[in-house]
C-alpha atoms as a PDB file:
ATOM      1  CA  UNK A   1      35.493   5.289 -50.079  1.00  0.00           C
ATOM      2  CA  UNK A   2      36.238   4.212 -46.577  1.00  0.00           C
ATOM      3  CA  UNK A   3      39.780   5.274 -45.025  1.00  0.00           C
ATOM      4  CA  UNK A   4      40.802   3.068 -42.599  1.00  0.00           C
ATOM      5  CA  UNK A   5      43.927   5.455 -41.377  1.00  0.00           C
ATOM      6  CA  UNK A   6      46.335   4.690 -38.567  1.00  0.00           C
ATOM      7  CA  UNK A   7      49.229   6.701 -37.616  1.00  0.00           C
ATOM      8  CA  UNK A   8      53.239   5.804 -39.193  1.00  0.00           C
ATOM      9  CA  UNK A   9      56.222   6.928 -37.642  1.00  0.00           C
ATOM     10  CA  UNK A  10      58.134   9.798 -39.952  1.00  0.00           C
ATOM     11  CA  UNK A  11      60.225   8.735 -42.890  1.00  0.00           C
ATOM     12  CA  UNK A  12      60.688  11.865 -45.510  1.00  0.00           C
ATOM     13  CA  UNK A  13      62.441  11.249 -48.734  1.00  0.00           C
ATOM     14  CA  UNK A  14      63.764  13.995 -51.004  1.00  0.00           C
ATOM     15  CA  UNK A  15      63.942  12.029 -54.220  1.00  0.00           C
ATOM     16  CA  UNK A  16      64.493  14.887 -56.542  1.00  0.00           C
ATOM     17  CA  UNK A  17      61.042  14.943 -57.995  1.00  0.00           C
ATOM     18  CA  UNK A  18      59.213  15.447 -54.580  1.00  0.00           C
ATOM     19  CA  UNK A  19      59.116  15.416 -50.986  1.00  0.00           C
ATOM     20  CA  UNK A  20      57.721  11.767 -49.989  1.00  0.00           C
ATOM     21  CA  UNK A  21      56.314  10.503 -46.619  1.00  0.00           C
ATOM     22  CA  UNK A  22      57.148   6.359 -46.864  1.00  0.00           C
ATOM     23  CA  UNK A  23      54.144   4.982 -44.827  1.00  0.00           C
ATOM     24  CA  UNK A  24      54.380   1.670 -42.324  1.00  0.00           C
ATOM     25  CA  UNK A  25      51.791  -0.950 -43.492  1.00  0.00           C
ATOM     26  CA  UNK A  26      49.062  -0.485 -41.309  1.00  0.00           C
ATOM     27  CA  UNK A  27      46.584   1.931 -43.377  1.00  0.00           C
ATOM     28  CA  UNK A  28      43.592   1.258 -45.873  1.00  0.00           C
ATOM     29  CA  UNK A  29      41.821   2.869 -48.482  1.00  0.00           C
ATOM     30  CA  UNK A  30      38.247   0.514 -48.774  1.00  0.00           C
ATOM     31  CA  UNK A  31      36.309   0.680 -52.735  1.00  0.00           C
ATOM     32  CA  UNK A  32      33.574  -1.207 -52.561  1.00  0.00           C
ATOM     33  CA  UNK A  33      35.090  -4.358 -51.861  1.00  0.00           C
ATOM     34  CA  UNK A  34      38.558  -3.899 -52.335  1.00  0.00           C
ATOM     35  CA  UNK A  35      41.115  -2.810 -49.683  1.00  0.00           C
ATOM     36  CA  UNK A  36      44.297  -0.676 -51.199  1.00  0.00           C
ATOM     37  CA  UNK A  37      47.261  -0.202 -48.859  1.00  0.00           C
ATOM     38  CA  UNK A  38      48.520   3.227 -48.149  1.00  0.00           C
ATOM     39  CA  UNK A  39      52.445   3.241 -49.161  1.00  0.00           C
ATOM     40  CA  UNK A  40      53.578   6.912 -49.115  1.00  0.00           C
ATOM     41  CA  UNK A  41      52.226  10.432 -49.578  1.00  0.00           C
ATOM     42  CA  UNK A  42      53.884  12.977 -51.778  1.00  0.00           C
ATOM     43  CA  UNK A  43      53.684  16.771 -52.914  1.00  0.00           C
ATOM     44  CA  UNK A  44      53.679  18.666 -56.051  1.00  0.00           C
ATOM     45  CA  UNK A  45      53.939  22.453 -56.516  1.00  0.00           C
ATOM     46  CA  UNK A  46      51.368  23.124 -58.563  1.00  0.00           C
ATOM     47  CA  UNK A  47      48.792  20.734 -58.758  1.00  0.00           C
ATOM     48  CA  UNK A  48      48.562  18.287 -61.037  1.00  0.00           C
ATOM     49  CA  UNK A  49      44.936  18.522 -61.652  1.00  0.00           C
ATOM     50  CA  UNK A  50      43.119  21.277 -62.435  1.00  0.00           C
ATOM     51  CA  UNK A  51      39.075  22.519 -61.625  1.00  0.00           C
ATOM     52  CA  UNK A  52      37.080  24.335 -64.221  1.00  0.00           C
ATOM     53  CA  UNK A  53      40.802  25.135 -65.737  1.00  0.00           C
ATOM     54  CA  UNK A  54      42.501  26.477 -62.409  1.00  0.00           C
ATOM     55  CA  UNK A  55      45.379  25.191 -60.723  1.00  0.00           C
ATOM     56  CA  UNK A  56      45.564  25.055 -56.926  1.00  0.00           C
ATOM     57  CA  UNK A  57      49.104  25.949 -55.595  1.00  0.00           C
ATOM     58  CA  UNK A  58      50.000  22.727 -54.042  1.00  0.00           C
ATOM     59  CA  UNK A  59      48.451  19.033 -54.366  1.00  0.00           C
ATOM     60  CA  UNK A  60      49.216  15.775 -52.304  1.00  0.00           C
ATOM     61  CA  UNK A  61      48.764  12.268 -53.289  1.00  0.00           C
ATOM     62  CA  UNK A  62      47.732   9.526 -50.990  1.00  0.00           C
ATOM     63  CA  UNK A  63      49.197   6.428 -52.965  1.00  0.00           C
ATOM     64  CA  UNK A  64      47.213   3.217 -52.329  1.00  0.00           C
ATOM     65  CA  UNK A  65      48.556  -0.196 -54.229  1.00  0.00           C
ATOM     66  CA  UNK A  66      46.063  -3.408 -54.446  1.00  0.00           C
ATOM     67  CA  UNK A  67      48.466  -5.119 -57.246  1.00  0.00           C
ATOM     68  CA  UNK A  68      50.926  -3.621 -58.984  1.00  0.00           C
ATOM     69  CA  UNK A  69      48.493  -2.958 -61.918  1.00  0.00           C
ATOM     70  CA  UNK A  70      45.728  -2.105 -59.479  1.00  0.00           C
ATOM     71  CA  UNK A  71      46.693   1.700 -57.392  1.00  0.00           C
ATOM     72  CA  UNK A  72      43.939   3.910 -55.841  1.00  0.00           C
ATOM     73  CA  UNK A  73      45.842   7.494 -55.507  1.00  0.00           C
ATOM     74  CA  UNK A  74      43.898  10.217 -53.404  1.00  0.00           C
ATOM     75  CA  UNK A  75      44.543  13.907 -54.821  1.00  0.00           C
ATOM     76  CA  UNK A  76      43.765  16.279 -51.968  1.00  0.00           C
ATOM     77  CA  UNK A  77      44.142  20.139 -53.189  1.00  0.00           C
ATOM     78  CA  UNK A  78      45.763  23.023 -50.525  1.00  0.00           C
ATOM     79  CA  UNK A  79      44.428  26.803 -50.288  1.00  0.00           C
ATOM     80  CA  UNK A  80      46.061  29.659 -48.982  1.00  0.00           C
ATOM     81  CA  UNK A  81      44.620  30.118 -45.637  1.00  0.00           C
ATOM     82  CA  UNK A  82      45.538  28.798 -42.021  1.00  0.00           C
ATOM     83  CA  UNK A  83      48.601  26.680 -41.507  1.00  0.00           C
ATOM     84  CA  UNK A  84      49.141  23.210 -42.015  1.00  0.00           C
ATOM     85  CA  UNK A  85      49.876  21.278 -38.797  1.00  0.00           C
ATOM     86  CA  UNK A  86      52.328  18.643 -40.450  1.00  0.00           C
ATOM     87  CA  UNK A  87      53.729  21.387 -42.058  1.00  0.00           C
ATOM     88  CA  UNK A  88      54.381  23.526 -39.294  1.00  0.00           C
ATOM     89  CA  UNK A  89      56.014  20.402 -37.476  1.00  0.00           C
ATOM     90  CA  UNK A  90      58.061  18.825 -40.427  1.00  0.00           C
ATOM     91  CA  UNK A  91      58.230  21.140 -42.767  1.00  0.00           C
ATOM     92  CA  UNK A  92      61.657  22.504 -41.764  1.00  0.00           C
ATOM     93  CA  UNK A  93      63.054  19.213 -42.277  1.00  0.00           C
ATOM     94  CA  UNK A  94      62.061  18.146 -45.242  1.00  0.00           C
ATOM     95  CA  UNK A  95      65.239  17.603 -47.365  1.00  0.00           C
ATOM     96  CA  UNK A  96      66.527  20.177 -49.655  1.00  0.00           C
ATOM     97  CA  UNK A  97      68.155  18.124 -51.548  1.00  0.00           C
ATOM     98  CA  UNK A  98      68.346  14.182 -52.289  1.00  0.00           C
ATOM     99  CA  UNK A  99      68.005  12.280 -48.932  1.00  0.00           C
ATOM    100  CA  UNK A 100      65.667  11.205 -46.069  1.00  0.00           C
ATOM    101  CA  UNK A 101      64.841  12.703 -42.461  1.00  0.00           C
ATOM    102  CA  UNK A 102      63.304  10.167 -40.189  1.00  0.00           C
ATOM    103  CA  UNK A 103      61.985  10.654 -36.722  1.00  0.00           C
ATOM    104  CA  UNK A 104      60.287   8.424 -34.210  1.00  0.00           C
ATOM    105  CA  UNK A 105      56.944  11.590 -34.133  1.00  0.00           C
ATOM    106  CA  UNK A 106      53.885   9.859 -35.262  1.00  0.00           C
ATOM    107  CA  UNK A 107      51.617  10.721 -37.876  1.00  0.00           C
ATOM    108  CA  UNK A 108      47.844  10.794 -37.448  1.00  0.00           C
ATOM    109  CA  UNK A 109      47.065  10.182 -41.351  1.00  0.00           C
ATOM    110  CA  UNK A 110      43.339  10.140 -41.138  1.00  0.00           C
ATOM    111  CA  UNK A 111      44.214  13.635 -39.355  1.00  0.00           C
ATOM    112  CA  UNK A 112      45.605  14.746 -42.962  1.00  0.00           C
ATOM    113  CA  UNK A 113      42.654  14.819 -45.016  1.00  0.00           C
ATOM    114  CA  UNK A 114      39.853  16.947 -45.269  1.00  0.00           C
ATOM    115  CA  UNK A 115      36.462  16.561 -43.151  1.00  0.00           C
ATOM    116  CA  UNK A 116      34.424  16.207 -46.661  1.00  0.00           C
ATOM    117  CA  UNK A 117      35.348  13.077 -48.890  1.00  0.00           C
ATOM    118  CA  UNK A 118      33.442  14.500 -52.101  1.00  0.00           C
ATOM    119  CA  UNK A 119      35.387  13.670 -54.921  1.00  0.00           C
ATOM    120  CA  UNK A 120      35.769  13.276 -58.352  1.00  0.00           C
ATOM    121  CA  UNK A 121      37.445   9.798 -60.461  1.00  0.00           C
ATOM    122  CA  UNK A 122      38.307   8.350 -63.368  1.00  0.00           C
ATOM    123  CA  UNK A 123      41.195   6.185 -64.543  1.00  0.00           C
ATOM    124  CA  UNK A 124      44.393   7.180 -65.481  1.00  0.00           C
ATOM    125  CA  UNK A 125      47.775   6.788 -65.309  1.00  0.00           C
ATOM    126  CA  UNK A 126      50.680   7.669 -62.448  1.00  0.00           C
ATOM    127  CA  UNK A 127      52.189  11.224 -63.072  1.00  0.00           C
ATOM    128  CA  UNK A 128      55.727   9.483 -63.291  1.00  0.00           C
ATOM    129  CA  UNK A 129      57.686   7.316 -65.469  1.00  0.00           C
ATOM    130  CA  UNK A 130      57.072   4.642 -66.524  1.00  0.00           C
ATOM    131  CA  UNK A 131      53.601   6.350 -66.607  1.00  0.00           C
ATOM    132  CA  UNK A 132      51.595   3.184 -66.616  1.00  0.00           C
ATOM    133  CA  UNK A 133      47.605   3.275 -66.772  1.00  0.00           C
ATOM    134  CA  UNK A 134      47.034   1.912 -63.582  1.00  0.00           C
ATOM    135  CA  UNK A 135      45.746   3.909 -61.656  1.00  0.00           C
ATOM    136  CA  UNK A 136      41.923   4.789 -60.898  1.00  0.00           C
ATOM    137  CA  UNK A 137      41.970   8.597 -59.161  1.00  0.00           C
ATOM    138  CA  UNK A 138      40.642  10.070 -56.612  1.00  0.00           C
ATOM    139  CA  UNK A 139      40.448  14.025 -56.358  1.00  0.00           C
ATOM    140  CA  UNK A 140      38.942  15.212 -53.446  1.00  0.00           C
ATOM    141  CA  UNK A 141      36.682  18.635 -54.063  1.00  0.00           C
ATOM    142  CA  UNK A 142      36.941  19.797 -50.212  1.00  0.00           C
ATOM    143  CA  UNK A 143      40.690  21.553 -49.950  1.00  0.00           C
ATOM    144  CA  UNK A 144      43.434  21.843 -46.819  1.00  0.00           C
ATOM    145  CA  UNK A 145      45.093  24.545 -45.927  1.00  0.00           C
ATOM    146  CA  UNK A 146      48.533  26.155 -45.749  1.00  0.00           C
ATOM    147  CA  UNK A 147      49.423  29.007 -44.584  1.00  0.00           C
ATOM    148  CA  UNK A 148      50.956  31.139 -48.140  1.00  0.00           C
ATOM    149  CA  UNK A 149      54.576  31.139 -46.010  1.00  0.00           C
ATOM    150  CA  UNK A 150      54.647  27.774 -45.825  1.00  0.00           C
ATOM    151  CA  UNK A 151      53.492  27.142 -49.695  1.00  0.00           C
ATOM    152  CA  UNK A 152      56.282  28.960 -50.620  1.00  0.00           C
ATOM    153  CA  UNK A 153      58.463  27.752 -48.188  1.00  0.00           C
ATOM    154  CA  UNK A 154      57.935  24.054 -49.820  1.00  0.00           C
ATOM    155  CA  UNK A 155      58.389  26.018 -53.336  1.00  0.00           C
ATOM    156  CA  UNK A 156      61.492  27.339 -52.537  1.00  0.00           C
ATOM    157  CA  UNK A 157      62.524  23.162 -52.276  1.00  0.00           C
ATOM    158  CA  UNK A 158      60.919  21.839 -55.225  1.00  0.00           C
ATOM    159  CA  UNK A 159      58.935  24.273 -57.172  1.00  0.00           C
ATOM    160  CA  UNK A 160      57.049  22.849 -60.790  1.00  0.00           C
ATOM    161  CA  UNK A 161      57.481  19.213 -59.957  1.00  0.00           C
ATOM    162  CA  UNK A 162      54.016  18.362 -61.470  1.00  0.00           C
ATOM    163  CA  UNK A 163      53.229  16.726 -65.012  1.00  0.00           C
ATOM    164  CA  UNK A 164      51.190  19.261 -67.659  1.00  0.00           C
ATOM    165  CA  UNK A 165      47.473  18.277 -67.574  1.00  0.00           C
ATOM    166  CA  UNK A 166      47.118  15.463 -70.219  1.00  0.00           C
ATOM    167  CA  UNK A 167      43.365  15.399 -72.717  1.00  0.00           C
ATOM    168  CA  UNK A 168      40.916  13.199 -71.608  1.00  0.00           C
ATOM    169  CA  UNK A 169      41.064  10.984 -74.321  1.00  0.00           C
ATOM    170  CA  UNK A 170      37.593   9.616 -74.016  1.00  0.00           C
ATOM    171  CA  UNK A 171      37.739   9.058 -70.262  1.00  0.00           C
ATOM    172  CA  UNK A 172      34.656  10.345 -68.134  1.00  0.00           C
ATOM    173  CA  UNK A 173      35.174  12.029 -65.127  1.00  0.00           C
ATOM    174  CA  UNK A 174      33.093  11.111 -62.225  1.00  0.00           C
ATOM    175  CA  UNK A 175      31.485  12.829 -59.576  1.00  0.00           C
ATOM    176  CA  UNK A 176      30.213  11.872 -55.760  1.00  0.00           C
ATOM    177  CA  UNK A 177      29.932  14.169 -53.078  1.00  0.00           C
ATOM    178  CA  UNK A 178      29.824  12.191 -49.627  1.00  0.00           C
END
């Protein structure tokens, strides 16, 4: 996986089911020969994948779009521990309720993700209705951090906004560490 990251000015969305960062066209996710763009970024509280059974607290996905049968979404877990920079510059304005805050700060995305790109994959399907299969998944292994004020900070605005873990159903999970 090669992330080709630039920076996007700030667009947050409320949209009742999570907090969503709308991206400007600009930034790449490379598979082997085909390029994804990145289109937004988005949080649920928990995570909607689980390790060896666990949960993490909080999960973002990085969603990429080739086609629109053809997405790459990045899963990137958070742990308790320092605090998250974009948090601790946005996250008193992300929207309680339905609506967007927008602001002319850029984003570093690349800045966003973890050092390590070790992940897991396999092909599934996007955590929302209509739920289509199109999606092949990437879960990153190496976590972020956020501080545990500003976990439950984001809790306190949207709180179990994930999808139950579904059964494999004959899938194989992947695994690369980079």
């Amino acid at each position: 996986m090669d992330f080709n990251y630039s920076s996007t000015t700030t667009e947050i969305e409320n949209n009742g089911h999570t907090i969503e960062f709308v991206c400007e066209a600009g930034s790449e996710l490379t598979i082997g020969t085909k390029t994804y763009q990145l289109l937004q970024f988005h949080y649920h509280a928990k995570s909607e994948h689980q390790v060896d059974g666990s949960y993490h607290s909080l999960e973002v996905h990085f969603v990429h779009k080739a086609s629109d049968t053809d997405y790459a979404v990045v899963g990137v877990f958070f742990e308790p521990g320092e605090e998250n920079e974009l948090f601790t510059e946005f996250l008193a304005h992300f929207p309680t309720e339905k609506g967007t805050y927008t602001d002319t700060t850029e984003i570093n995305l690349a800045g966003l993700l973890p050092e390590n790109k070790s992940f897991y994959h396999y092909s599934g399907s996007l955590t929302t209705p209509p739920c289509s299969e199109v999606v092949n998944w990437y879960v990153l292994k190496n976590e972020i951090s956020a501080s545990a004020t500003q976990i439950a900070q984001f809790e306190g605005i949207l709180k179990n906004n994930y999808r139950d873990i579904r059964n494999l159903n004959g899938r194989t999970i992947y695994s690369r560490d980079e």
